[in-house]
N, C-alpha and C. Protein backbone atom coordinates (compact mmCIF):
# COMPACT_ATOMS: atom_id res chain seq x y z
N UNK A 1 -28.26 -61.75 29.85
CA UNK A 1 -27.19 -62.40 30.59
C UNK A 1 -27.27 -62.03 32.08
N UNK A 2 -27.78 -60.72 32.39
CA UNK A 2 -27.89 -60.46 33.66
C UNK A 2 -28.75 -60.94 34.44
N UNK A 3 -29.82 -61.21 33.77
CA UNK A 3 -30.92 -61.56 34.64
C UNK A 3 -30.84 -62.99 34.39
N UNK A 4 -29.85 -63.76 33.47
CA UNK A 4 -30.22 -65.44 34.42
C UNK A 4 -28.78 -65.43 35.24
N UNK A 5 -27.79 -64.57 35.63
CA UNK A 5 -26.87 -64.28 36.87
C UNK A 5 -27.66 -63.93 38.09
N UNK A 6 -28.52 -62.86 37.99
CA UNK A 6 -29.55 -62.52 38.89
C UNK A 6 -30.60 -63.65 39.67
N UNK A 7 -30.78 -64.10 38.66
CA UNK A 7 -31.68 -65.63 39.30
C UNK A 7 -31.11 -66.38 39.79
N UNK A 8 -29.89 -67.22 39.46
CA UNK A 8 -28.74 -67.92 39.89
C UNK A 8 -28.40 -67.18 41.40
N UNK A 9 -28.26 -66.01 41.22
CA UNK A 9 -27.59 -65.68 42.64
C UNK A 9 -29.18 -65.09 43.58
N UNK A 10 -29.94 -65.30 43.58
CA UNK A 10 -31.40 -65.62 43.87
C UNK A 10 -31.39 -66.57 44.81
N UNK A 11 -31.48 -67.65 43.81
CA UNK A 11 -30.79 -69.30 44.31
C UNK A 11 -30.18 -69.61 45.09
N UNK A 12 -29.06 -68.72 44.46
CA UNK A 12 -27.65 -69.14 45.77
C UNK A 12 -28.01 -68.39 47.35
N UNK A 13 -28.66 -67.20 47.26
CA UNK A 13 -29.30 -66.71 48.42
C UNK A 13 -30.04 -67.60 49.26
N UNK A 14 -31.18 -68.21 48.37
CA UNK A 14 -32.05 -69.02 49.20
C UNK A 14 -31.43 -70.57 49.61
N UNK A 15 -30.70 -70.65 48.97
CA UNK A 15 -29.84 -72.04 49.39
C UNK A 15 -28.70 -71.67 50.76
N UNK A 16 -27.96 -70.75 50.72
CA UNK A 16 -27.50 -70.18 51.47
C UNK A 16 -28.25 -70.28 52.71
N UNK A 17 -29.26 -69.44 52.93
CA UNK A 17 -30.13 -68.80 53.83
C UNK A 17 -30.65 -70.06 54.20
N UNK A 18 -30.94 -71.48 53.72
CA UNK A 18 -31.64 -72.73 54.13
C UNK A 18 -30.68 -73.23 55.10
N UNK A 19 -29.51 -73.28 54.48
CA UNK A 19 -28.51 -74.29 55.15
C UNK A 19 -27.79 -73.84 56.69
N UNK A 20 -27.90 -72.47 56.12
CA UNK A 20 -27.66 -71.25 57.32
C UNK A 20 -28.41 -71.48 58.58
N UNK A 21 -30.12 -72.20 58.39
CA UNK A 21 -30.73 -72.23 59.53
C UNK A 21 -31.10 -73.37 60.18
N UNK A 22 -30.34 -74.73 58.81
CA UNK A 22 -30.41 -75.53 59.34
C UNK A 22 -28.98 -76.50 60.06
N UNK A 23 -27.76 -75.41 59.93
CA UNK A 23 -26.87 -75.66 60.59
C UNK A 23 -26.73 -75.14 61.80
N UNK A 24 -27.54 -73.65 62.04
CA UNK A 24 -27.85 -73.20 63.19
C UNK A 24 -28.68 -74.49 64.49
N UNK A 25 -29.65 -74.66 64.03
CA UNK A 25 -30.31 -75.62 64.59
C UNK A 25 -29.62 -77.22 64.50
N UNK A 26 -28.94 -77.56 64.03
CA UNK A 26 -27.94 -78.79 64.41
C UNK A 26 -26.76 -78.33 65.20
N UNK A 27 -26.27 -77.61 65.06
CA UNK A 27 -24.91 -77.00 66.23
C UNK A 27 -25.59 -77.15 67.91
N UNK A 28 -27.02 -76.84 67.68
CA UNK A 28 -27.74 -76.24 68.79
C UNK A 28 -28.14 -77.70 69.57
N UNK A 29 -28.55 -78.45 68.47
CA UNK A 29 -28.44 -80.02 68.95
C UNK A 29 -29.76 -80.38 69.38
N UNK A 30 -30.72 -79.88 67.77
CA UNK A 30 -32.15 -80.23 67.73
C UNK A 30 -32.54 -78.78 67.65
N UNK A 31 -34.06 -79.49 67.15
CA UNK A 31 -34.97 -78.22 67.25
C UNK A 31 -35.36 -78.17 68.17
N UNK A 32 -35.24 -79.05 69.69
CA UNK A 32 -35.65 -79.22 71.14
C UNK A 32 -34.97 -77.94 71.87
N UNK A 33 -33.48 -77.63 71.58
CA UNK A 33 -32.27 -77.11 71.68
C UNK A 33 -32.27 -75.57 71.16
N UNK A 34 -33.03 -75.25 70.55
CA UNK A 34 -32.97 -73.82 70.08
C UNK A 34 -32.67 -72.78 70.97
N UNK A 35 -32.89 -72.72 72.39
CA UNK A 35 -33.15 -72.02 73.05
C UNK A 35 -31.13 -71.45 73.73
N UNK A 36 -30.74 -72.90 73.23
CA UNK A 36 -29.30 -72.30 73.80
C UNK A 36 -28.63 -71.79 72.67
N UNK A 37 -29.19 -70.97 71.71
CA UNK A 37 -28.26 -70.11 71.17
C UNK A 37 -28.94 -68.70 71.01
N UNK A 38 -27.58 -68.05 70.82
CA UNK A 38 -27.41 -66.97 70.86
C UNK A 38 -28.46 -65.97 70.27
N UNK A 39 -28.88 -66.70 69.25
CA UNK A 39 -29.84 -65.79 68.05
C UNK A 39 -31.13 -66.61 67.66
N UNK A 40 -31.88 -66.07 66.75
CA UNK A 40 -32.75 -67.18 66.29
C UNK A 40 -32.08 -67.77 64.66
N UNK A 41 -32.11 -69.07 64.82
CA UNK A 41 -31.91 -69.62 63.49
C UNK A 41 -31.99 -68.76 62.30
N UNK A 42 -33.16 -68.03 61.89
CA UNK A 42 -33.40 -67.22 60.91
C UNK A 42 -32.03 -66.42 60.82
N UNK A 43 -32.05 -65.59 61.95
CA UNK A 43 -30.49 -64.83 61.70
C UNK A 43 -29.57 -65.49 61.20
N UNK A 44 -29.10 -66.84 61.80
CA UNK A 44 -28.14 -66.96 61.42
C UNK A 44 -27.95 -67.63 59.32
N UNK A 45 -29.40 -67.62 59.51
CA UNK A 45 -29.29 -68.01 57.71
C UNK A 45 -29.44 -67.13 57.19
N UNK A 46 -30.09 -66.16 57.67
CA UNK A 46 -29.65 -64.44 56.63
C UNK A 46 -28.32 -64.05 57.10
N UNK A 47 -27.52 -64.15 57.94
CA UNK A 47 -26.13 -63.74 57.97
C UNK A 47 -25.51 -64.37 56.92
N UNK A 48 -25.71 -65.78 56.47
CA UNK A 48 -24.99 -67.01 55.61
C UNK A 48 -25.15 -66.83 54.29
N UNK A 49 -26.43 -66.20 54.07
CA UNK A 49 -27.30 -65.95 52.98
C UNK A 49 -26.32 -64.46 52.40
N UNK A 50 -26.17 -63.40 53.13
CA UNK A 50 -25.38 -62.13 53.35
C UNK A 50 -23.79 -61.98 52.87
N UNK A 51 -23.34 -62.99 53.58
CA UNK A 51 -21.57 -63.55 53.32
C UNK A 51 -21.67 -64.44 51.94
N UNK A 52 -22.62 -64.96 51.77
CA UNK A 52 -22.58 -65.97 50.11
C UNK A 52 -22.61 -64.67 49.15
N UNK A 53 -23.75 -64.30 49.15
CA UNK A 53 -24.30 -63.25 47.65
C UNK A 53 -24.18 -62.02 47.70
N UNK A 54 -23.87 -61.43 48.82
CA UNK A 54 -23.62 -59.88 48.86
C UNK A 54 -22.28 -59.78 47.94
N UNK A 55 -21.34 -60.16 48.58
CA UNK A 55 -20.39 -59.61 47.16
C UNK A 55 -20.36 -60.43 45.61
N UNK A 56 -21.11 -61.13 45.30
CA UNK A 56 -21.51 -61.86 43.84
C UNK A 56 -22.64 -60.56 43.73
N UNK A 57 -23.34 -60.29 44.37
CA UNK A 57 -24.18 -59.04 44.18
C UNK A 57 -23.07 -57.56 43.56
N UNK A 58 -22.52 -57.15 44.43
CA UNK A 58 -21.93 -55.98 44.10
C UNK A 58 -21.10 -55.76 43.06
N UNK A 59 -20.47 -56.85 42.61
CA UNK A 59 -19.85 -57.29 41.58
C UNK A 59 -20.99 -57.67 40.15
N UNK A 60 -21.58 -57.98 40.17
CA UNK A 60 -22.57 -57.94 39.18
C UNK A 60 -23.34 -56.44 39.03
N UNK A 61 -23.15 -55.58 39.81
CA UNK A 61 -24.08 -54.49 39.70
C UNK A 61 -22.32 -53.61 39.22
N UNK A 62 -21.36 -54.13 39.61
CA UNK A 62 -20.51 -52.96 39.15
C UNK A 62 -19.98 -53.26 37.53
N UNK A 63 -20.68 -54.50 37.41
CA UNK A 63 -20.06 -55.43 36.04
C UNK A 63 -21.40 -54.52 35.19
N UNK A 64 -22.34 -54.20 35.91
CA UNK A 64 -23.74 -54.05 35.05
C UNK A 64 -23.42 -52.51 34.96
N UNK A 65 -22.27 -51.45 35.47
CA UNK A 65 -22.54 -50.15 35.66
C UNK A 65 -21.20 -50.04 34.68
N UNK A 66 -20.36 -50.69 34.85
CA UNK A 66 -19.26 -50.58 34.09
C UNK A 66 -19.51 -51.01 32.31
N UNK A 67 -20.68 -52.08 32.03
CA UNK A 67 -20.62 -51.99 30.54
C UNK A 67 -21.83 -51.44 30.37
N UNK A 68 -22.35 -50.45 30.58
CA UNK A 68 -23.34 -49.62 30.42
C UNK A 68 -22.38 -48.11 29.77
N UNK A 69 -21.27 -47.84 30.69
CA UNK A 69 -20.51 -46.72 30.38
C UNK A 69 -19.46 -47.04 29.16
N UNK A 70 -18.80 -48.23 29.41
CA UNK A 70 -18.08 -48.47 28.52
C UNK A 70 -18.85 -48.91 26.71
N UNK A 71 -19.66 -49.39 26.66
CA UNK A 71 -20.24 -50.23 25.54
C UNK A 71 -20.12 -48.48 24.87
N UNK A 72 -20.96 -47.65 25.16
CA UNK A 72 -20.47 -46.79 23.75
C UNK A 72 -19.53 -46.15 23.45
N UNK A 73 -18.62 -46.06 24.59
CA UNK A 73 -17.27 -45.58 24.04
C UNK A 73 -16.47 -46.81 23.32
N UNK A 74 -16.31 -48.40 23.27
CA UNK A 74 -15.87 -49.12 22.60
C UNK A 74 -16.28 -48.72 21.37
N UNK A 75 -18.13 -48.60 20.84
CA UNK A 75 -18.41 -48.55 20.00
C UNK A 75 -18.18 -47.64 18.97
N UNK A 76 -18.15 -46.73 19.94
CA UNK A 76 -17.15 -44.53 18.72
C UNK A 76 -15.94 -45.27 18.77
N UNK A 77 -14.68 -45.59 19.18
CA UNK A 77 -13.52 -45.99 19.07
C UNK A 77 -13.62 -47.11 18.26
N UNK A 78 -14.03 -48.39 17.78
CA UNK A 78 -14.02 -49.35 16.98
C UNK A 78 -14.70 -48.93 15.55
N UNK A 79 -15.16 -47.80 15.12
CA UNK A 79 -16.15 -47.48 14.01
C UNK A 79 -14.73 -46.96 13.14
N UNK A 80 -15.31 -47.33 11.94
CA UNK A 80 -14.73 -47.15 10.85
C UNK A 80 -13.79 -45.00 11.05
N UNK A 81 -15.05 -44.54 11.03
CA UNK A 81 -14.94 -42.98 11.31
C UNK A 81 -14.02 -42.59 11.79
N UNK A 82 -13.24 -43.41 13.26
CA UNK A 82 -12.88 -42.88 14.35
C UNK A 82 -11.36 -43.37 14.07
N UNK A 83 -11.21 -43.94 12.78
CA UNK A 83 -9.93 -44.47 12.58
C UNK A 83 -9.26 -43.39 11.98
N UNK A 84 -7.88 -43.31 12.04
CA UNK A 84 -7.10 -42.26 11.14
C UNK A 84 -6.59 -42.85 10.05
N UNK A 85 -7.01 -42.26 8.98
CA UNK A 85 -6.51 -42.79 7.50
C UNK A 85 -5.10 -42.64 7.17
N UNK A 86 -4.68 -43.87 6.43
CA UNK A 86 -3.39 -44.29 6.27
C UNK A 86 -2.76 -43.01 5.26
N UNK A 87 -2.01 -42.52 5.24
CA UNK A 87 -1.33 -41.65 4.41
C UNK A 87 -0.50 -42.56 3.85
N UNK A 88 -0.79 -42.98 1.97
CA UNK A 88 -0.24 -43.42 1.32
C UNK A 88 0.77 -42.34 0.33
C-alpha cells in the first residue's frame, strides 16, 4: 500500500515541478522573457513541486512509523491470551 502512495506522490512531484516551470515561464511572458524574473524557472517548479508533496510526504512517513509501532501492540491486545476470563 505504501509503495503505490509513494509512486502516486512521485507523480504528483513531477507534475507539480512541470507546471511549476511552466507557469514560471508564462507569467514571464515567453521563453523570450525569462530573463525578467527573479529566479530560474527550475526553482520555481521545485518550490511548487516542495509545497505539493512535502507534507503528503511527511504524513505518509509518519502514517508508515506509526503502524509499524502500533501493529504489534494491537496484535498482543486483540489475542485470545490477553483477554481476562469471564468469572462464571
Amino acid at each position: 500500500m505504501q509503495s503505490t502512495l509513494l509512486i502516486v506522490l512521485l507523480g504528483v512531484f513531477a507534475l507539480a515541478y512541470h507546471f511549476g516551470c511552466k507557469r514560471a515561464v508564462s507569467v514571464a511572458g515567453g521563453a523570450k522573457q525569462i530573463r525578467t524574473l527573479h529566479s530560474r524557472p527550475s526553482y520555481y517548479g521545485l518550490y511548487a513541486a516542495l509545497w505539493t508533496g512535502l507534507p503528503a510526504l511527511l504524513l505518509l512517513g509518519r502514517e508508515t512509523l506509526l503502524l509499524a509501532t502500533a501493529s504489534p501492540w494491537l496484535m498482543v491486545t486483540a489475542s485470545p491470551a490477553a483477554r481476562p476470563r469471564a468469572v462464571a
